[in-house]
Protein backbone atom coordinates (compact mmCIF):
# COMPACT_ATOMS: atom_id res chain seq x y z
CA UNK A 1 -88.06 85.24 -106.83
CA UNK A 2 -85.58 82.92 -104.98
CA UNK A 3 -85.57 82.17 -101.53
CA UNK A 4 -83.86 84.52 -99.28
CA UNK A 5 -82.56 82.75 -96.12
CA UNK A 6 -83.44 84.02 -92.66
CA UNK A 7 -80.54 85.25 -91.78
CA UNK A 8 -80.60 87.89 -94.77
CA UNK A 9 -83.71 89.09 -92.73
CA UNK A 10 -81.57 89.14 -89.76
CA UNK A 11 -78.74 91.25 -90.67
CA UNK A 12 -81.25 93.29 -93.11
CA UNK A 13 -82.78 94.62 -89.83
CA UNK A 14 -80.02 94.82 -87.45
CA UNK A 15 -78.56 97.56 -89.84
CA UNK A 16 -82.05 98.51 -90.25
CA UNK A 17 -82.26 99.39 -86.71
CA UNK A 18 -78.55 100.35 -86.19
CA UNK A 19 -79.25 103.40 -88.90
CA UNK A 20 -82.80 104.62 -88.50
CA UNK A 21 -84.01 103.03 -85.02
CA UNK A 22 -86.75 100.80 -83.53
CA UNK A 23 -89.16 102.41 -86.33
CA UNK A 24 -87.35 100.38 -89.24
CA UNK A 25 -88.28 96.70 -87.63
CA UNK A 26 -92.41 97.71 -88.32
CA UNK A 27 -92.94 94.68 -90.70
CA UNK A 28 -94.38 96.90 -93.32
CA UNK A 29 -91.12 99.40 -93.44
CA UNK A 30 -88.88 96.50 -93.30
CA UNK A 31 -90.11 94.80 -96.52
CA UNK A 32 -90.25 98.00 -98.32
CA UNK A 33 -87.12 98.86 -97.29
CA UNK A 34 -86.00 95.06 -98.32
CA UNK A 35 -88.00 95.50 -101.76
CA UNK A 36 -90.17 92.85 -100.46
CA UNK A 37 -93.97 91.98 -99.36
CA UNK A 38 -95.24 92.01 -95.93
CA UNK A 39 -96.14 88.29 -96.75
CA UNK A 40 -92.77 87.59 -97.86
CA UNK A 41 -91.77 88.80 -93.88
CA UNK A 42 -94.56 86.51 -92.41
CA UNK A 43 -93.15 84.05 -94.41
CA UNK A 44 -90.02 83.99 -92.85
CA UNK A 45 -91.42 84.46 -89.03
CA UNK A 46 -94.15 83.02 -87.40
CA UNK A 47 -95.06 86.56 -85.61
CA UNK A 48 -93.39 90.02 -84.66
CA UNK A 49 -92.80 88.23 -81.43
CA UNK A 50 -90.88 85.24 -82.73
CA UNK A 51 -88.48 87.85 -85.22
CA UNK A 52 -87.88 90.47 -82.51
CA UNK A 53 -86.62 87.40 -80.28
CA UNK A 54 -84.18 86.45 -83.23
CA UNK A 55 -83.14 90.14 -83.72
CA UNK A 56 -82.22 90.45 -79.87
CA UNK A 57 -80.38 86.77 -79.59
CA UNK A 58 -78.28 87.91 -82.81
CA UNK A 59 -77.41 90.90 -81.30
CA UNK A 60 -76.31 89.20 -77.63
CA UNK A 61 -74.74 86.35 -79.85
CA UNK A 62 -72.56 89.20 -81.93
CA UNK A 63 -72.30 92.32 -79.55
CA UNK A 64 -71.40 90.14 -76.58
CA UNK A 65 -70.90 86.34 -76.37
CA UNK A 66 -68.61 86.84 -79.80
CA UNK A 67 -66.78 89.40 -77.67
CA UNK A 68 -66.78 86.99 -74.37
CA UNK A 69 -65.65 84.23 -76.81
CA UNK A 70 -62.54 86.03 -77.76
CA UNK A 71 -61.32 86.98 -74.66
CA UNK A 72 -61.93 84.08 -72.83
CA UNK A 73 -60.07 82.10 -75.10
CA UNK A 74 -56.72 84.52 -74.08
CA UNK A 75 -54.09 83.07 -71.83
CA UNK A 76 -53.94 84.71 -68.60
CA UNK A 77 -55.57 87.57 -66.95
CA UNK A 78 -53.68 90.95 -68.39
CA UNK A 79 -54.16 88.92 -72.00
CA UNK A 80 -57.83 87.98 -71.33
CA UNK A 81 -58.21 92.11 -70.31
CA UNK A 82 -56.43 93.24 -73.40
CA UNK A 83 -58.51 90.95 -75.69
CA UNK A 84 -61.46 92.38 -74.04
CA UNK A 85 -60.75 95.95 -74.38
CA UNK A 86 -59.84 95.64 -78.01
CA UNK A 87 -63.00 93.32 -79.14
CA UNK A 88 -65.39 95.49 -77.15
CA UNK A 89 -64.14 98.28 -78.88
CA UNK A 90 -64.63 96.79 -82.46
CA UNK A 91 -68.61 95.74 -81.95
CA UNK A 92 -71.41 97.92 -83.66
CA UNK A 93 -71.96 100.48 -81.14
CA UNK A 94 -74.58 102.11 -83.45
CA UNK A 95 -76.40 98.68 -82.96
CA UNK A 96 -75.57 98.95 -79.07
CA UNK A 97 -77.00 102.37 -78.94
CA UNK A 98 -80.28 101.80 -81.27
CA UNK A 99 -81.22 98.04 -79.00
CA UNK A 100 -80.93 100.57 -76.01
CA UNK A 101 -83.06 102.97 -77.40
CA UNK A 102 -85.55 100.01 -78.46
CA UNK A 103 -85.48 99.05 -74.63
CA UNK A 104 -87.20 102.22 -73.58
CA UNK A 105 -90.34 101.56 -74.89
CA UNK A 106 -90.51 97.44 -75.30
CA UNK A 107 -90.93 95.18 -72.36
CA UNK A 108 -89.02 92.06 -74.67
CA UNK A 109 -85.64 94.72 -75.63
CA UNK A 110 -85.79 95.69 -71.86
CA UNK A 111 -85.63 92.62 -70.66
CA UNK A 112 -82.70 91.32 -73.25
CA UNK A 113 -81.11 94.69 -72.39
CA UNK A 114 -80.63 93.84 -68.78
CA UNK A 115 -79.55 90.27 -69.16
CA UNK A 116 -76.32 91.41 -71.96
CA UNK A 117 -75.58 94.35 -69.25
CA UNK A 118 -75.97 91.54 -66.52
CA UNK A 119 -73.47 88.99 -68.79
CA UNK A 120 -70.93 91.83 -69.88
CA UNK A 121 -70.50 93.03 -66.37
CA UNK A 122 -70.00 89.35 -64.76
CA UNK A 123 -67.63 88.39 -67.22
CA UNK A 124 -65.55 91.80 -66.59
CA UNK A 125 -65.16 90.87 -63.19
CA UNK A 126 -64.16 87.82 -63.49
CA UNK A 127 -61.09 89.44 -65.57
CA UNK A 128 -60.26 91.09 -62.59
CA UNK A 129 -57.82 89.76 -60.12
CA UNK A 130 -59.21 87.44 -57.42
CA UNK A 131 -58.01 89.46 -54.63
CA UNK A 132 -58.81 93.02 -56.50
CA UNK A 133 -60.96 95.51 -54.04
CA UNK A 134 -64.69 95.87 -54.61
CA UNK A 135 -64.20 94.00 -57.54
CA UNK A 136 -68.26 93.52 -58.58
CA UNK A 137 -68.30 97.38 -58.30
CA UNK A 138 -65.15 98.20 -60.01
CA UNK A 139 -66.50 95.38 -63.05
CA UNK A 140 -69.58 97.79 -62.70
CA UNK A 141 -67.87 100.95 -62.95
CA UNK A 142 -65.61 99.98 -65.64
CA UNK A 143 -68.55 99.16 -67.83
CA UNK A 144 -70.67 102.01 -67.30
CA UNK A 145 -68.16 103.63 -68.38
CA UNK A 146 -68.16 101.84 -71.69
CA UNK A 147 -71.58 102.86 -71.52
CA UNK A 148 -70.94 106.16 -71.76
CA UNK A 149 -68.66 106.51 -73.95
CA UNK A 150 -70.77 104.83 -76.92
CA UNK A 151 -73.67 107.27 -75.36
CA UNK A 152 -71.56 110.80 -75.31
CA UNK A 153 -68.98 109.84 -78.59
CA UNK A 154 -70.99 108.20 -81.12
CA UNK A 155 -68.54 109.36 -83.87
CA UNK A 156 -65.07 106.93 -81.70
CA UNK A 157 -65.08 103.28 -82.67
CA UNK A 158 -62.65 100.49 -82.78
CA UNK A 159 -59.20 102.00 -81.54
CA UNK A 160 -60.19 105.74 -81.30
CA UNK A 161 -62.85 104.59 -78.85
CA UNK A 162 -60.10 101.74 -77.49
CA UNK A 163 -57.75 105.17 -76.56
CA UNK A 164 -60.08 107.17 -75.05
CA UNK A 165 -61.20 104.73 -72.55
CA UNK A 166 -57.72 102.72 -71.82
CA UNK A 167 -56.61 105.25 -69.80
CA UNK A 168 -59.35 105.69 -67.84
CA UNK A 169 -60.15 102.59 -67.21
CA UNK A 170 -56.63 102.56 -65.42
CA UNK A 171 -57.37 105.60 -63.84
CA UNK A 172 -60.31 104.11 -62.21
CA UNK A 173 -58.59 100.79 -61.21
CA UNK A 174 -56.26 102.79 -59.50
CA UNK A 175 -58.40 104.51 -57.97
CA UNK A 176 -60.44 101.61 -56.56
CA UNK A 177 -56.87 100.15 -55.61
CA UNK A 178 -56.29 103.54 -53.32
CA UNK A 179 -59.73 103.41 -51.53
CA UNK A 180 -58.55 99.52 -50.77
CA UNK A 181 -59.08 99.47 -46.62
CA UNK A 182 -55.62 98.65 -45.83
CA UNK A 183 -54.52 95.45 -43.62
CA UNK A 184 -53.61 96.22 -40.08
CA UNK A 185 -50.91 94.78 -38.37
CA UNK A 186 -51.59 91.82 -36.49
CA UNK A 187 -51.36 92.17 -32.48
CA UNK A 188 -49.41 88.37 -32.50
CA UNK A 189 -46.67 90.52 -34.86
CA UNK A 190 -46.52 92.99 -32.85
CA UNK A 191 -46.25 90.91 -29.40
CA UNK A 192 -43.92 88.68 -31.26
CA UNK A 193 -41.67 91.93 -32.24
CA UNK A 194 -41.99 93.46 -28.52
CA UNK A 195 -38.47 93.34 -26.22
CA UNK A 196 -38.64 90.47 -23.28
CA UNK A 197 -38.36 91.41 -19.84
């Protein structure tokens, strides 16, 4: 039998996992499912330990620094945000959703669970304006909501998921725009403004 190269064992169980769950990585389910030996799998990997890590840094690679990659290559902030919205929208959220379901119950997914969440939220707010409100919590926001969306509508991806959450997302910039404290006028303006005696 020839050679399959890793990466075949890659993608085999991201969609693995993106269909049936953290159950389909078990070495022994994966090569039947593949058609191959559990020796053929320990062939490829050293240990569970050393594949899982592959799995998870494909998925960040894919699923989020593709996605960063994109947008940060657009010119100007409102371009940058559009090529966001419209790449994050077009990942496998059935991959998103099964690595978050992995995290429950494995220290290692956990762990690469919070740094992705930790990268995707940084990078949104630094596709904010400078001088936006609360912008670390508005980035936050914005991305739970993201969040939820792949959570409560499994069956919206790509633009169906893109048009459910563009106006929202404006919704809640705007509303983080209205809580803004607002500047008070300085008391130099107003002396400067006052009649002379």
């Amino acid at each position: 039998m020839a050679r399959r190269p890793r990466i075949d064992w890659i993608d085999f169980a991201l969609a693995a996992l993106a269909t049936d769950g953290p159950a389909a990585l078990v070495p022994d389910a994966l090569a039947a499912r593949a058609g191959l030996t559990r020796g053929a799998f320990y062939h490829r990997f050293a240990s569970v330990d050393a594949f899982q890590a592959e799995l998870l840094e494909c998925w960040r690679q894919r699923n989020t620094q593709t996605v960063i990659d994109l947008a940060a290559a657009a010119d100007g902030l409102n371009a940058r945000q559009r090529a966001l919205a419209a790449a994050s929208a077009s990942i496998d959220h059935a991959l998103d959703r099964a690595v978050r379901a992995w995290a429950l119950h494995d220290a290692r997914a956990r762990a690469a669970v919070a740094a992705v969440d930790a990268t995707r939220i940084g990078f949104i707010r630094d596709c904010l304006p400078p001088r936006t409100s609360q912008r670390a919590r508005l980035a936050e926001a914005l991305y739970l909501l993201f969040v939820g969306a792949q959570q409560v509508r499994p069956d919206l991806n790509g633009a169906a998921l893109k048009r459910l959450l563009d106006p929202l997302d404006a919704a809640l910039m705007q509303g983080f725009a209205s809580a803004a404290p607002r500047e008070k006028p300085s008391l130099r303006k107003k002396k400067a403004g006052a009649p002379r005696g």
